[in-house]
C-alpha atoms as a PDB file:
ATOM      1  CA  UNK A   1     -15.495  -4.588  10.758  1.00  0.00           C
ATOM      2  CA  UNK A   2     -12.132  -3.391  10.971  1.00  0.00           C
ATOM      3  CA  UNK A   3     -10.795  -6.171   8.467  1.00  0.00           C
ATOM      4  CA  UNK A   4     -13.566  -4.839   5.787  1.00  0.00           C
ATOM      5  CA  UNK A   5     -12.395  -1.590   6.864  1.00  0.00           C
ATOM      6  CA  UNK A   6      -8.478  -2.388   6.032  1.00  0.00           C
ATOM      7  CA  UNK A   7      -9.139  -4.514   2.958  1.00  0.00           C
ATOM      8  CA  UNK A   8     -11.129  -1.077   1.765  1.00  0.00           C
ATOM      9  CA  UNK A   9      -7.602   0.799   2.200  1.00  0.00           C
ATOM     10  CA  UNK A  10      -5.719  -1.781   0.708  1.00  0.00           C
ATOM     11  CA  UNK A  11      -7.742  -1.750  -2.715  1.00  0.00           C
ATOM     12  CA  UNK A  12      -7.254   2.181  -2.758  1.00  0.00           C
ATOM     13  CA  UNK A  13      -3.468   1.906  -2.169  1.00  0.00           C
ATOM     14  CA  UNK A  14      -3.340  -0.651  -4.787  1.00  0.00           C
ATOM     15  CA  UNK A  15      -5.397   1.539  -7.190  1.00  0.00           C
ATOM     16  CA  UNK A  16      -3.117   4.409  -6.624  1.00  0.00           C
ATOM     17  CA  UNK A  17       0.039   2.601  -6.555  1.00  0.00           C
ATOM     18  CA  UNK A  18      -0.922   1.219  -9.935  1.00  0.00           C
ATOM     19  CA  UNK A  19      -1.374   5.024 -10.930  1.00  0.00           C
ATOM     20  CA  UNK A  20       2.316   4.933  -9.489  1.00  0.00           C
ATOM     21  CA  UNK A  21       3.802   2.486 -11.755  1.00  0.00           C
ATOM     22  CA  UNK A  22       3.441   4.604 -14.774  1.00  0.00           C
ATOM     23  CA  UNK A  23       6.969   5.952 -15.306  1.00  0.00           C
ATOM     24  CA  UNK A  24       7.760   9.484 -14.659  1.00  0.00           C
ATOM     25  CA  UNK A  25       5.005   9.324 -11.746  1.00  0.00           C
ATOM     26  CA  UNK A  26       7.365   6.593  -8.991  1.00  0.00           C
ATOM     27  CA  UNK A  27       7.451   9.795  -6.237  1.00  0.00           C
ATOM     28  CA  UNK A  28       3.543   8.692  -6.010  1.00  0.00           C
ATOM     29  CA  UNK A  29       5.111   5.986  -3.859  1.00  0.00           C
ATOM     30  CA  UNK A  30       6.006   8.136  -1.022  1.00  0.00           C
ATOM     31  CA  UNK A  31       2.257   9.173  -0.867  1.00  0.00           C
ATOM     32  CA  UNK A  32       1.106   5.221  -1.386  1.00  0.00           C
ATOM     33  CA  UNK A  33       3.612   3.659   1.045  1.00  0.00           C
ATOM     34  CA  UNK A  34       1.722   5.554   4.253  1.00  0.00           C
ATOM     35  CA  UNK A  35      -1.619   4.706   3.096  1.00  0.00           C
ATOM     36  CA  UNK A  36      -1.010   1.212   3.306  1.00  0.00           C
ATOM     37  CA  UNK A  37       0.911   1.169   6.765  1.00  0.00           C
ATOM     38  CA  UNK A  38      -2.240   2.896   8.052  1.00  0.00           C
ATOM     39  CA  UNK A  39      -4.249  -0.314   5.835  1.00  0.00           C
ATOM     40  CA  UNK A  40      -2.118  -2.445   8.071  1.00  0.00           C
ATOM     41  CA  UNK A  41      -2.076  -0.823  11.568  1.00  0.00           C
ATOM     42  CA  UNK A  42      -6.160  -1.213  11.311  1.00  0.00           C
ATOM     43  CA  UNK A  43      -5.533  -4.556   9.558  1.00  0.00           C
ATOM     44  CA  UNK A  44      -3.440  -5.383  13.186  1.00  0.00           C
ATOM     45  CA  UNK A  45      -6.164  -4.469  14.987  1.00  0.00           C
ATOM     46  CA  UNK A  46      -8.832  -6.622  13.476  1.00  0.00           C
ATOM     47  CA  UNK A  47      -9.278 -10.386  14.559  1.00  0.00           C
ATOM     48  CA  UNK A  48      -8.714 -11.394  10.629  1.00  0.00           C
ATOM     49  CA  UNK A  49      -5.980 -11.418   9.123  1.00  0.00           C
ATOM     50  CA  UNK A  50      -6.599 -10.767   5.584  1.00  0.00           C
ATOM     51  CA  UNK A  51      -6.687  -7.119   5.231  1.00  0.00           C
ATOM     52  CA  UNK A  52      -3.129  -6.667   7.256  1.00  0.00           C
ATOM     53  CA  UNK A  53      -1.565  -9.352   5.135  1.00  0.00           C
ATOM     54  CA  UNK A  54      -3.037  -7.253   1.642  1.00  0.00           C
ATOM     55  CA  UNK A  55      -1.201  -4.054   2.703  1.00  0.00           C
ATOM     56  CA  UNK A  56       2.021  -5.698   3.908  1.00  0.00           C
ATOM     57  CA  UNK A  57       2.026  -7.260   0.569  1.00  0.00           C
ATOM     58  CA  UNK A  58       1.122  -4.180  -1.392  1.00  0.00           C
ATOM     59  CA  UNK A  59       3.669  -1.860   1.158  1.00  0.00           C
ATOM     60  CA  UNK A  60       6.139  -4.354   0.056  1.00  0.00           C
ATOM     61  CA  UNK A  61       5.802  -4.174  -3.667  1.00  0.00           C
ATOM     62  CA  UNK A  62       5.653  -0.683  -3.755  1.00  0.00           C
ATOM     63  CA  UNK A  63       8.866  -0.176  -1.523  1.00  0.00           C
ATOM     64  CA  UNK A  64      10.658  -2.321  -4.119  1.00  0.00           C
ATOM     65  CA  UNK A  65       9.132  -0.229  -7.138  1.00  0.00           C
ATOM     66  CA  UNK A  66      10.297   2.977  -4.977  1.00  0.00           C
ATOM     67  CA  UNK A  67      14.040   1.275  -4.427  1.00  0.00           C
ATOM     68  CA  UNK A  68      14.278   0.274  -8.775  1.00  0.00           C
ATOM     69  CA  UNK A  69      13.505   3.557  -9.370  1.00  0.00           C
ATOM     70  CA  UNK A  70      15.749   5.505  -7.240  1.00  0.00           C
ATOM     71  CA  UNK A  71      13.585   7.139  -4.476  1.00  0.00           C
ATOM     72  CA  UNK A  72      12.366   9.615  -7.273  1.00  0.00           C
ATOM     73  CA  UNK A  73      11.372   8.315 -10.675  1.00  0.00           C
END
């Protein structure tokens, strides 16, 4: 239950990160970034692995989209 439950965080950091990736909106990031650790602390505590390994993935691309653009843009 708790995988079904992270994967369901994952998809809505992923739909708002893609939100994010439109220019001029990057400080979304610092909003998107917590969602997923939260995704992935309730992925940890799951016996699955899948929904933990979706938000370390999407925490990961969006840290590098926050890093290209500065921290701001």
């Amino acid at each position: 239950m708790l995988n079904l439950v992270s994967i369901l965080i994952g998809f809505v950091t992923l739909a708002l990160g893609l939100v994010a990736f439109i220019p001029l909106l990057g400080w979304m990031n610092w909003l998107v970034i917590p969602i997923g650790i939260v995704g992935a602390a309730v992925g940890a505590l799951s016996s699955s692995n899948a929904g933990r390994n979706l938000n370390i993935v999407l925490i990961i691309i969006f840290a590098l989209r926050l890093m290209l653009g500065g921290g701001i843009i």
